[in-house]
Protein backbone atom coordinates (compact mmCIF):
# COMPACT_ATOMS: atom_id res chain seq x y z
CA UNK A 1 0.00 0.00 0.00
CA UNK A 2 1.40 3.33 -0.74
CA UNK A 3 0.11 7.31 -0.06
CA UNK A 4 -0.06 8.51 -2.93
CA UNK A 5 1.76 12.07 -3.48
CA UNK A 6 0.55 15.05 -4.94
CA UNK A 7 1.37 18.29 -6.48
CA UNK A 8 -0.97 21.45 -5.25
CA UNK A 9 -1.38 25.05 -6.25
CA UNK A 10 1.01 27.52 -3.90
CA UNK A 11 -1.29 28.18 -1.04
CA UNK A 12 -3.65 25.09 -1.25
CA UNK A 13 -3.73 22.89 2.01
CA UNK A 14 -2.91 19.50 0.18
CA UNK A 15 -4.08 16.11 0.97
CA UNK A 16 -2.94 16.66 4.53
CA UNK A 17 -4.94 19.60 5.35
CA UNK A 18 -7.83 17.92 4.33
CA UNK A 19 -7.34 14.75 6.16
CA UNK A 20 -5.27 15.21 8.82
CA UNK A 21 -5.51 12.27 11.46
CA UNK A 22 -6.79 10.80 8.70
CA UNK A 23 -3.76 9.80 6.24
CA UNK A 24 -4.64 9.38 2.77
CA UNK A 25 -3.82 5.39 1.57
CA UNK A 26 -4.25 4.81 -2.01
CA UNK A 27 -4.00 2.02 -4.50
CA UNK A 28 -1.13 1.24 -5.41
CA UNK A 29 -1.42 1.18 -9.67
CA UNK A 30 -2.46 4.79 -9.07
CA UNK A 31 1.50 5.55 -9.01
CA UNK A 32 1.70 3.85 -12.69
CA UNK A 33 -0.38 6.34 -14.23
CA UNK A 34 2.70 9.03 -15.51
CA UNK A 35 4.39 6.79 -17.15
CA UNK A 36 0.99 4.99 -19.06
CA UNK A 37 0.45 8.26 -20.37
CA UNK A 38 3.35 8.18 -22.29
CA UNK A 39 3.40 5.26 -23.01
CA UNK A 40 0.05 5.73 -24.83
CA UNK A 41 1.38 8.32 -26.93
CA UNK A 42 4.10 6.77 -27.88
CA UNK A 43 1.57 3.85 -28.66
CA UNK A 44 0.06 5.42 -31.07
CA UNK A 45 3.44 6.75 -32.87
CA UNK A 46 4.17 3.33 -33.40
CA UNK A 47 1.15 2.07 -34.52
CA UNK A 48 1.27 4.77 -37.10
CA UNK A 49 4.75 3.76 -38.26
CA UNK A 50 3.47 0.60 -38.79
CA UNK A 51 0.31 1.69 -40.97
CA UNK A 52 -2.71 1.91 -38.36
CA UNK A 53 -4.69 4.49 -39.46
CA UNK A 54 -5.35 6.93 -36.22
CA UNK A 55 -8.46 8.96 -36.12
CA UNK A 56 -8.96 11.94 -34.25
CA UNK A 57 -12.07 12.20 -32.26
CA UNK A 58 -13.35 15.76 -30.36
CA UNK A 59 -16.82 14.55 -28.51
CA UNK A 60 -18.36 11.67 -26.83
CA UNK A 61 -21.10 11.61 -29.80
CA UNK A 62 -18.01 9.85 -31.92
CA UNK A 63 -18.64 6.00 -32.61
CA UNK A 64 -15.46 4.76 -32.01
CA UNK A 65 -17.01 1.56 -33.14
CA UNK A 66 -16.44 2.26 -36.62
CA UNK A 67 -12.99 3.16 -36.04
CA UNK A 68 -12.02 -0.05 -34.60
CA UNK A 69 -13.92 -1.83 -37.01
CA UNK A 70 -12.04 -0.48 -39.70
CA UNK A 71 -8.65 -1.58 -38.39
CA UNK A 72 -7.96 1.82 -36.77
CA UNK A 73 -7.05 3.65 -33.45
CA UNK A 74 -9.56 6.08 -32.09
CA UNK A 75 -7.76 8.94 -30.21
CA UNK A 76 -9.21 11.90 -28.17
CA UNK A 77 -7.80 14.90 -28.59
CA UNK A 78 -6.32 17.63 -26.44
CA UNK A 79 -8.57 20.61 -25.35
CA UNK A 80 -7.18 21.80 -22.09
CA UNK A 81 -4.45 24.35 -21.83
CA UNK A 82 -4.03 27.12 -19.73
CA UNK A 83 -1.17 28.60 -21.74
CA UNK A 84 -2.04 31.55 -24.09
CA UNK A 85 -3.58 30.52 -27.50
CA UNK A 86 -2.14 32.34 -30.15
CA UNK A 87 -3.63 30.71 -32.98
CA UNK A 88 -6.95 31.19 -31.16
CA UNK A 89 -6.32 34.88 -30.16
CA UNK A 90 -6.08 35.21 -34.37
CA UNK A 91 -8.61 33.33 -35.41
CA UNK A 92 -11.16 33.26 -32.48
CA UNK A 93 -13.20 35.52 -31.13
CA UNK A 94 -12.26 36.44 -27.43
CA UNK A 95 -15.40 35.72 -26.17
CA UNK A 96 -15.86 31.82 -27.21
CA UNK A 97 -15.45 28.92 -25.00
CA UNK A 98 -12.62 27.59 -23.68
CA UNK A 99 -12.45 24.14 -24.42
CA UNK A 100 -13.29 25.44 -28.36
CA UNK A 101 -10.71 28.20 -28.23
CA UNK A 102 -7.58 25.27 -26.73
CA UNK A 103 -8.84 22.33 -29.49
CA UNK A 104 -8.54 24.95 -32.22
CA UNK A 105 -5.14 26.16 -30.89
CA UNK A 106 -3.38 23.25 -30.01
CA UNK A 107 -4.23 21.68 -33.56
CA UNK A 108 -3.01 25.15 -35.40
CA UNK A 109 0.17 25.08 -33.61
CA UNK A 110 0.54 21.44 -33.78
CA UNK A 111 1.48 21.53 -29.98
CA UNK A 112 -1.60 18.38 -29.19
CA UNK A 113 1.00 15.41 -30.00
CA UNK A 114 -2.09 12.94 -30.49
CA UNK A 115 -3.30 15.34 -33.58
CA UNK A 116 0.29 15.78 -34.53
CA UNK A 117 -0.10 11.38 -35.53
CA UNK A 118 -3.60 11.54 -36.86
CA UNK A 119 -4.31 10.83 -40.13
CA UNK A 120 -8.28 11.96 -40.11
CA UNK A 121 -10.38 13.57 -38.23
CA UNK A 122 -14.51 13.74 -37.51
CA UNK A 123 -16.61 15.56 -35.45
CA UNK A 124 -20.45 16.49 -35.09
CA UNK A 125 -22.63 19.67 -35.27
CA UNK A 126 -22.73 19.88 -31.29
CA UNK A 127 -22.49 23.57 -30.45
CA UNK A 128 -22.35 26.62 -32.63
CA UNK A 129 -18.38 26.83 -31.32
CA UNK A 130 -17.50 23.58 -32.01
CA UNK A 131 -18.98 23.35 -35.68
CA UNK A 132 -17.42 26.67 -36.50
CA UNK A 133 -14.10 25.99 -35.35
CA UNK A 134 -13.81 22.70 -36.81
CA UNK A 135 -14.46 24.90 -40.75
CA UNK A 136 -10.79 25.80 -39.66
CA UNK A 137 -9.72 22.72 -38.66
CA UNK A 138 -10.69 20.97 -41.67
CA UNK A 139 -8.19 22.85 -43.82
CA UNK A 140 -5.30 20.91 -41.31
CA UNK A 141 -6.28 17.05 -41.89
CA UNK A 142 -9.04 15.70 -43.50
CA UNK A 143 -12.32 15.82 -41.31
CA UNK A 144 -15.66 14.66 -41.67
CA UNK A 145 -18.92 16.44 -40.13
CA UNK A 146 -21.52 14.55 -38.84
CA UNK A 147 -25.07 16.17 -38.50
CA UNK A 148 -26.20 15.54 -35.14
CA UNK A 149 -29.89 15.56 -34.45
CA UNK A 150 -30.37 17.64 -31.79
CA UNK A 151 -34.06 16.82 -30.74
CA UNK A 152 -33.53 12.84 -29.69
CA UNK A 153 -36.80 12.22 -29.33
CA UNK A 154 -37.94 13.41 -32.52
CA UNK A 155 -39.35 10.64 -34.77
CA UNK A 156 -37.05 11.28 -37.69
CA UNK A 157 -33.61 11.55 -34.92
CA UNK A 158 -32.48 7.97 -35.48
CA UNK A 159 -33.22 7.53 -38.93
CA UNK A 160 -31.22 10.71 -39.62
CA UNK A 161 -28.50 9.82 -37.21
CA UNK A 162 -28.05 6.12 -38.33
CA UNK A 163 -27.76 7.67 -42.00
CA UNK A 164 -24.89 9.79 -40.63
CA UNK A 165 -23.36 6.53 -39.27
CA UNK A 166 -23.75 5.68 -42.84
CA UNK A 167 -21.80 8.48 -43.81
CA UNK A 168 -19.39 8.17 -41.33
CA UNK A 169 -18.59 4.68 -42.77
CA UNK A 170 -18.11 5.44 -46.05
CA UNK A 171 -15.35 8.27 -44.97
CA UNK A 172 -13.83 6.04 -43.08
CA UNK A 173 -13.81 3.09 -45.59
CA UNK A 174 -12.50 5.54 -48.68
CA UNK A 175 -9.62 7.19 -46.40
CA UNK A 176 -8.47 3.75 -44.83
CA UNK A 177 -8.78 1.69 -47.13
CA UNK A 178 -10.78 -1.13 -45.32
CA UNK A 179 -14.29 -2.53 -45.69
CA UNK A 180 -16.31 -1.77 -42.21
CA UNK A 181 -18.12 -5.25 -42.16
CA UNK A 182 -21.42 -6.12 -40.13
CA UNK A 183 -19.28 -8.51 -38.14
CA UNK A 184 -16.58 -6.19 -37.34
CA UNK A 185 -19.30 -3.35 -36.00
CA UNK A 186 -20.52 -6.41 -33.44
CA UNK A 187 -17.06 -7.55 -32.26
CA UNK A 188 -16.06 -3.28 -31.48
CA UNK A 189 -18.94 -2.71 -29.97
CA UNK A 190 -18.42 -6.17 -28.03
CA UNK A 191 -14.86 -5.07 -27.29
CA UNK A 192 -16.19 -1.36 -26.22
CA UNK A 193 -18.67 -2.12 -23.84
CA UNK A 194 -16.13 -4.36 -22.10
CA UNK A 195 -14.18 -1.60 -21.58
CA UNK A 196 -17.32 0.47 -20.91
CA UNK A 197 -18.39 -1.90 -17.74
CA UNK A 198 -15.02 -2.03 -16.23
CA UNK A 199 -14.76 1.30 -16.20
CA UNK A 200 -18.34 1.63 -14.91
CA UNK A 201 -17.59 -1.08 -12.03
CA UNK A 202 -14.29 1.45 -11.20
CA UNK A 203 -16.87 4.31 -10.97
CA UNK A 204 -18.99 2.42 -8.85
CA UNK A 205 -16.43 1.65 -6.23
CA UNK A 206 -16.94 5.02 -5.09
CA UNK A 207 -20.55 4.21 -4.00
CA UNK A 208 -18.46 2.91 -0.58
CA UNK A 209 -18.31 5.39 2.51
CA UNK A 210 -15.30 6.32 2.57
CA UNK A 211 -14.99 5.87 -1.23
CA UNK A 212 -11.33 4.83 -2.22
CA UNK A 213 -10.98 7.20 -5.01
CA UNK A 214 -10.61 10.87 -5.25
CA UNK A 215 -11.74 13.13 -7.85
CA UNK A 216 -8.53 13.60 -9.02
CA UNK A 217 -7.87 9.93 -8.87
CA UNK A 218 -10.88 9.68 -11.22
CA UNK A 219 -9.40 12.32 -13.43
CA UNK A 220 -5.90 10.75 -13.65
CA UNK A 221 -7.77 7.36 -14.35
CA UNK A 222 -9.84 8.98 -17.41
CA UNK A 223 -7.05 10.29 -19.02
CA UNK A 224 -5.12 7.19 -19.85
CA UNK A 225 -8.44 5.03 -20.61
CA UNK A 226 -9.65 7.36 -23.09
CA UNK A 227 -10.13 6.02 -26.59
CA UNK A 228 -6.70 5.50 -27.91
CA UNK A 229 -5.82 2.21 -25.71
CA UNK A 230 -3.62 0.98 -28.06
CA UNK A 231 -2.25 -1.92 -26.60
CA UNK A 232 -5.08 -2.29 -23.43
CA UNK A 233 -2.70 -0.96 -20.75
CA UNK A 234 -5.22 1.62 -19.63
CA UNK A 235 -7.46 -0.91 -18.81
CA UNK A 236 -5.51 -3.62 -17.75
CA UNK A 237 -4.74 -0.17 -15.27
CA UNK A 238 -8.76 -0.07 -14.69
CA UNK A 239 -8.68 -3.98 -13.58
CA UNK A 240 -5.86 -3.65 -11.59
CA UNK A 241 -7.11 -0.74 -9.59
CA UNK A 242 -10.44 -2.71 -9.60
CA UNK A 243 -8.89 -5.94 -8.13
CA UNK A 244 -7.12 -3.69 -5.41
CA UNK A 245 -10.19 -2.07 -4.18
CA UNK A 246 -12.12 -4.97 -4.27
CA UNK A 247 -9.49 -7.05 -2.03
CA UNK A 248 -9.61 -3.80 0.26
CA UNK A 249 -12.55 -5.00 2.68
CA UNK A 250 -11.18 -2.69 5.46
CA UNK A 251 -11.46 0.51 4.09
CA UNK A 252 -8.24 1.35 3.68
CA UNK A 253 -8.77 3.30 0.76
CA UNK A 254 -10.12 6.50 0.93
CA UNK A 255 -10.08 9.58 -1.21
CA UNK A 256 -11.25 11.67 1.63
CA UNK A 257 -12.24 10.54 5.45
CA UNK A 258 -15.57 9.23 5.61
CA UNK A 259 -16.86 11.99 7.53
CA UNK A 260 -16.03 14.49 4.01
CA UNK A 261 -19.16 15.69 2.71
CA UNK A 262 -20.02 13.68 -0.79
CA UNK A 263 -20.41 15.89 -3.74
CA UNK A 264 -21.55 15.24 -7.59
CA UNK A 265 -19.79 16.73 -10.39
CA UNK A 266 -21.89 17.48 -13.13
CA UNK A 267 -21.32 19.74 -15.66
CA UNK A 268 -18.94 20.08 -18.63
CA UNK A 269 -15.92 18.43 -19.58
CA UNK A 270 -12.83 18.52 -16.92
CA UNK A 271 -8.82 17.36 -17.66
CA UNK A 272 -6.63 17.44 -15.41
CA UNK A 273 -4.80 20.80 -16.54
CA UNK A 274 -8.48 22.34 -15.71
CA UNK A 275 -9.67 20.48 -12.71
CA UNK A 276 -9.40 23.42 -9.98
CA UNK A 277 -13.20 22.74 -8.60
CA UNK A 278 -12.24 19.38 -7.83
CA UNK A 279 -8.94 20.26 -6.44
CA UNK A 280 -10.49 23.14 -4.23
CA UNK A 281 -13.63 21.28 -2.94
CA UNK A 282 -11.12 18.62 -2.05
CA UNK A 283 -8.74 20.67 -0.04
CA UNK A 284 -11.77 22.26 1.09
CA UNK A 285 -12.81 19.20 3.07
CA UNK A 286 -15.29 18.09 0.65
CA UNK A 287 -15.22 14.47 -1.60
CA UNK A 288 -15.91 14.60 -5.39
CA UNK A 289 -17.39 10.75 -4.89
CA UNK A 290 -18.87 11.06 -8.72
CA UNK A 291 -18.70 13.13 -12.36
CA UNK A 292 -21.71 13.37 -14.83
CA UNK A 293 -19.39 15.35 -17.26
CA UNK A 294 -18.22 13.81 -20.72
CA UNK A 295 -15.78 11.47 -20.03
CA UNK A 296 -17.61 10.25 -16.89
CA UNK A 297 -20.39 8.53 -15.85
CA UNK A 298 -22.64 9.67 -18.26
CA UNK A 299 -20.40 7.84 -21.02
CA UNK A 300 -20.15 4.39 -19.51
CA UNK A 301 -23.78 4.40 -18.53
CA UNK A 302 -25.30 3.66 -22.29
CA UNK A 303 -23.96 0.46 -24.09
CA UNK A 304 -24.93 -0.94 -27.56
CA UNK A 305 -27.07 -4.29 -27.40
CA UNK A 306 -24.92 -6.43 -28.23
CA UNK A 307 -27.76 -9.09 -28.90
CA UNK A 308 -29.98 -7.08 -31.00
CA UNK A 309 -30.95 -8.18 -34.32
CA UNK A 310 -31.36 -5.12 -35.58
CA UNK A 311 -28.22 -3.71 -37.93
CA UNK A 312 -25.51 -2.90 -35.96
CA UNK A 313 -25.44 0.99 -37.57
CA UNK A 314 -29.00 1.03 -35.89
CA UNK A 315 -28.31 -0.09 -32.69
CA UNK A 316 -24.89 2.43 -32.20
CA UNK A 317 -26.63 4.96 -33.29
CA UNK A 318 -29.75 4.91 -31.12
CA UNK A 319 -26.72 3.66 -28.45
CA UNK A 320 -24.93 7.76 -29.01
CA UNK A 321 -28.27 8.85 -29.26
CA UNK A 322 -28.99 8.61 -25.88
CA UNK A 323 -26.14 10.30 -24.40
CA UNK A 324 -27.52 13.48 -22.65
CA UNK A 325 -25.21 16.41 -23.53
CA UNK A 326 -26.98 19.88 -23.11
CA UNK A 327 -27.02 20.45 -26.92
CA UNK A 328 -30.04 17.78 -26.42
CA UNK A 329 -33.33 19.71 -26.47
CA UNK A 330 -35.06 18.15 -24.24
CA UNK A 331 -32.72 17.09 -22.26
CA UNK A 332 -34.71 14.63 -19.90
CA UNK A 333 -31.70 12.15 -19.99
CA UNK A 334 -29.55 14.10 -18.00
CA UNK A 335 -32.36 15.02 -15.15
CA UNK A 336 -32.76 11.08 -14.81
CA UNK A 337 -29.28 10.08 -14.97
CA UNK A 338 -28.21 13.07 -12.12
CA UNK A 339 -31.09 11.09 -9.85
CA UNK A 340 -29.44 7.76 -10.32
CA UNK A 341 -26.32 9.18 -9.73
CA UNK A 342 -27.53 11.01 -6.28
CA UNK A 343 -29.00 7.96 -4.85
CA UNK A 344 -26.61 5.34 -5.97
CA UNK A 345 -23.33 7.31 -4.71
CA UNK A 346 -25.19 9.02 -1.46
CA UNK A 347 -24.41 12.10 -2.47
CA UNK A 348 -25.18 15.41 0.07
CA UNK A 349 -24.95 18.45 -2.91
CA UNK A 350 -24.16 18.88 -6.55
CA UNK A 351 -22.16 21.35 -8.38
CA UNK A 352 -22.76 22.14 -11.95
CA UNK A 353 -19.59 23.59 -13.60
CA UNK A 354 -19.83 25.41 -16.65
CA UNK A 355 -16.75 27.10 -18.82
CA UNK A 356 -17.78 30.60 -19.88
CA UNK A 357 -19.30 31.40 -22.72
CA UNK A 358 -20.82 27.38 -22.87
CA UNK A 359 -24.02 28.23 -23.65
CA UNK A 360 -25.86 25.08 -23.45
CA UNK A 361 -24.43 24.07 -20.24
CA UNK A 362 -24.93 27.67 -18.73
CA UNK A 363 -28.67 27.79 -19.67
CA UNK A 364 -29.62 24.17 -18.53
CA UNK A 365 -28.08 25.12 -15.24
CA UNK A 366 -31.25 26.50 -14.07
CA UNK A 367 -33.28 23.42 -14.64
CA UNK A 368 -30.95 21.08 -12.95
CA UNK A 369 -31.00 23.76 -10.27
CA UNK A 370 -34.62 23.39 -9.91
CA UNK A 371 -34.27 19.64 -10.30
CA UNK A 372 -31.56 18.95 -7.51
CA UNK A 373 -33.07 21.01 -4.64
CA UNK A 374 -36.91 20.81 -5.89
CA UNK A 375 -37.08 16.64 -6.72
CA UNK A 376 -33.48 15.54 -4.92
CA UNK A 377 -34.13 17.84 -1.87
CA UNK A 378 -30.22 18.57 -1.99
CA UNK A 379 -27.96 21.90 -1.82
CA UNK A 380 -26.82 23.16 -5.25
CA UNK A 381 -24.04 24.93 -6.21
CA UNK A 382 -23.50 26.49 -9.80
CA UNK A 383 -19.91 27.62 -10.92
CA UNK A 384 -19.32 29.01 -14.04
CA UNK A 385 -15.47 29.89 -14.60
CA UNK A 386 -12.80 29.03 -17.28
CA UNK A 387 -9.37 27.36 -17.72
CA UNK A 388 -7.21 30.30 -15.53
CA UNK A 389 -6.27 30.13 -11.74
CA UNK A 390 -7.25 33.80 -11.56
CA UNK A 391 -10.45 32.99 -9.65
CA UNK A 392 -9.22 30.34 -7.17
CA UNK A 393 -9.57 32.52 -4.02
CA UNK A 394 -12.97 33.23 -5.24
CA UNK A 395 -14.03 29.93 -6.01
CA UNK A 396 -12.48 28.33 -2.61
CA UNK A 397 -14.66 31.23 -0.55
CA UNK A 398 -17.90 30.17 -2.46
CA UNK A 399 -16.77 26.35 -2.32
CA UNK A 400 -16.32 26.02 1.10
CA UNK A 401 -19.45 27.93 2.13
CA UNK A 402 -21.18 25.24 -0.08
CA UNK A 403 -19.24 22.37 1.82
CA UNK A 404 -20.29 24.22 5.08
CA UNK A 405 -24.27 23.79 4.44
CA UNK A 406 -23.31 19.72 3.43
């Protein structure tokens, strides 16, 4: 068993300010995470030597599926920075959001090494930033738009989306090279939600009081089992930190004493360059038990049938249908999905975080507002900031009120 170290902001109190007595154990494959992340990258260099084709992905909408099944490597790419954005400053206007400002400007400047190895790219109408960025970013690499329907519920949604899966698979097919067969669709989307309910079951852990991983253990985890697992080390990390905390039946593990109030992140998207809620309600006392955002829980919570008769383009796209991003109008999803989440992980409040200038995220704010103290009866805390440590002493006085009502 090791205590795991950690790097904080000048000024923040650290793991041992917010559990002193109460030393922080965690598991031990935790410490292998540096070095996985570079070994990813340098993954997917090789497999691009040796002729992979490596697509470039920007949203959770993307169906990896058809990546794999043509004989490629999905890859997420960068969109956290808090360096200045030159490219962006040019091209951009100021006021745009964050996340679509640092994708932009790390592909312009070539400075996102995934991008620098990708050989296509594809993306989807999600908001008005996104789509109008990526008009730029298509004169880099070769990138493919797919028209997302934006009311799911709407009776001509999936039939529109599964012809953009269409699409999508004849893009893929002409710039690869490779036929996307029926039985290569079922044996991705096999091999995806594998990967989709071990992650899920790591999640869930956290549904234990004290629960054995921080939120910045859960960030650290999602960035090395993102999409480009070339050779299944970030999962084989997943199982490993899996098998640990299931063998823990003491409670050794803890990413916060058991007494920390228990707090749902839901919101936007968070890295680990941009996770300064999480680190301040953290060292604030507080325990970030559980994340909605993309790249969370609300992405390992809808798999493909794998059993369904049906044509697997129907059943992956009705699968990325369901997702419940805030560019969904209505977006019931989420509302249902944040209850789950509340009871199953005992949370006591919920913070929404939104980047500024995210429109969709900012304006559904008030509804799951309504929704958390109205229906969930709990306290509800909305922060809307971007990817600068200029508001820290702000954010930790309105934080740890917040953790003072929990």
């Amino acid at each position: 068993m090791t205590t795991l170290q950690r790097t904080h902001h000048k000024g923040d109190k650290g793991d041992e300010g917010r559990a002193a007595g109460d030393p922080r154990h965690a598991p031990a494959a935790l410490s292998k995470i540096p070095a996985l992340r570079e070994a990813k990258l340098l993954a997917v260099r090789d497999a691009k030597e040796a002729g992979v084709p490596v697509v470039g992905l920007y949203c959770t909408y993307s169906p990896r599926e058809l990546v794999l099944a043509a004989g490629g490597i999905p890859v997420a790419l960068c969109g956290y920075k808090q360096d200045p954005l030159p490219a962006a400053s040019r091209d951009l206007p100021a006021n745009l959001c964050p996340v679509v400002k640092t994708l932009y400007d790390l592909a312009a400047t070539d400075t996102c090494p995934y991008f620098h190895f990708c050989d296509i790219l594809f993306a989807q109408t999600t908001c008005d930033g996104r789509k109008k960025a990526y008009e730029f970013m298509g004169r880099l690499k070769p990138l493919h738009i797919m028209d997302l329907p934006q009311l799911p519920d709407a009776p001509y949604a999936l039939p529109l989306w599964r012809g953009e899966l269409e699409r999508l698979k004849q893009f893929l097919e002409t710039h690869t090279g490779r036929t996307i067969t029926e039985e290569a669709l079922r044996d991705a989307a096999r091999a995806t939600n594998r990967e989709m309910r071990i992650l899920k079951r790591l999640f869930d852990g956290n549904r234990r009081i004290p629960a054995p991983l921080s939120g910045r253990d859960l960030l650290e985890v999602m960035s090395v089992t993102a999409y480009s697992d070339v050779r299944g080390t970030g999962l084989a990390l997943a199982e490993e930190l899996l098998a640990e905390i299931d063998a823990d039946t003491s409670g050794d593990f803890r990413g916060a004493p058991a007494s920390a109030p228990r707090v749902l992140l839901t919101g936007v998207p968070v890295g680990i360059e941009t996770g300064k809620v999480i680190e301040l309600v953290e060292d604030g006392g507080g325990a970030v038990v559980a994340m909605e955002n993309c790249g969370g829980y609300k992405v390992v919570d809808y798999l493909a049938d794998e059993e369904d008769p049906r044509d697997m383009l129907t059943v992956l796209a009705e699968k990325y249908l369901r997702i419940p991003c805030s560019v969904m109008s209505p977006n019931t999803r989420r509302l249902e999905l944040l209850g789950r989440m509340a009871r199953d992980f005992a949370v006591q409040g919920v913070i929404d975080l939104t980047w500024q200038s995210c429109h969709t995220y900012n304006i559904e704010s008030t509804a799951v507002g309504t929704f958390v103290r109205e229906t969930l009866g709990l306290p509800f805390l909305h922060i809307e900031t971007d990817f600068s440590p200029s508001d820290r002493e702000n954010l930790r006085t309105r934080i740890e009120a917040f953790l003072e009502i929990l």
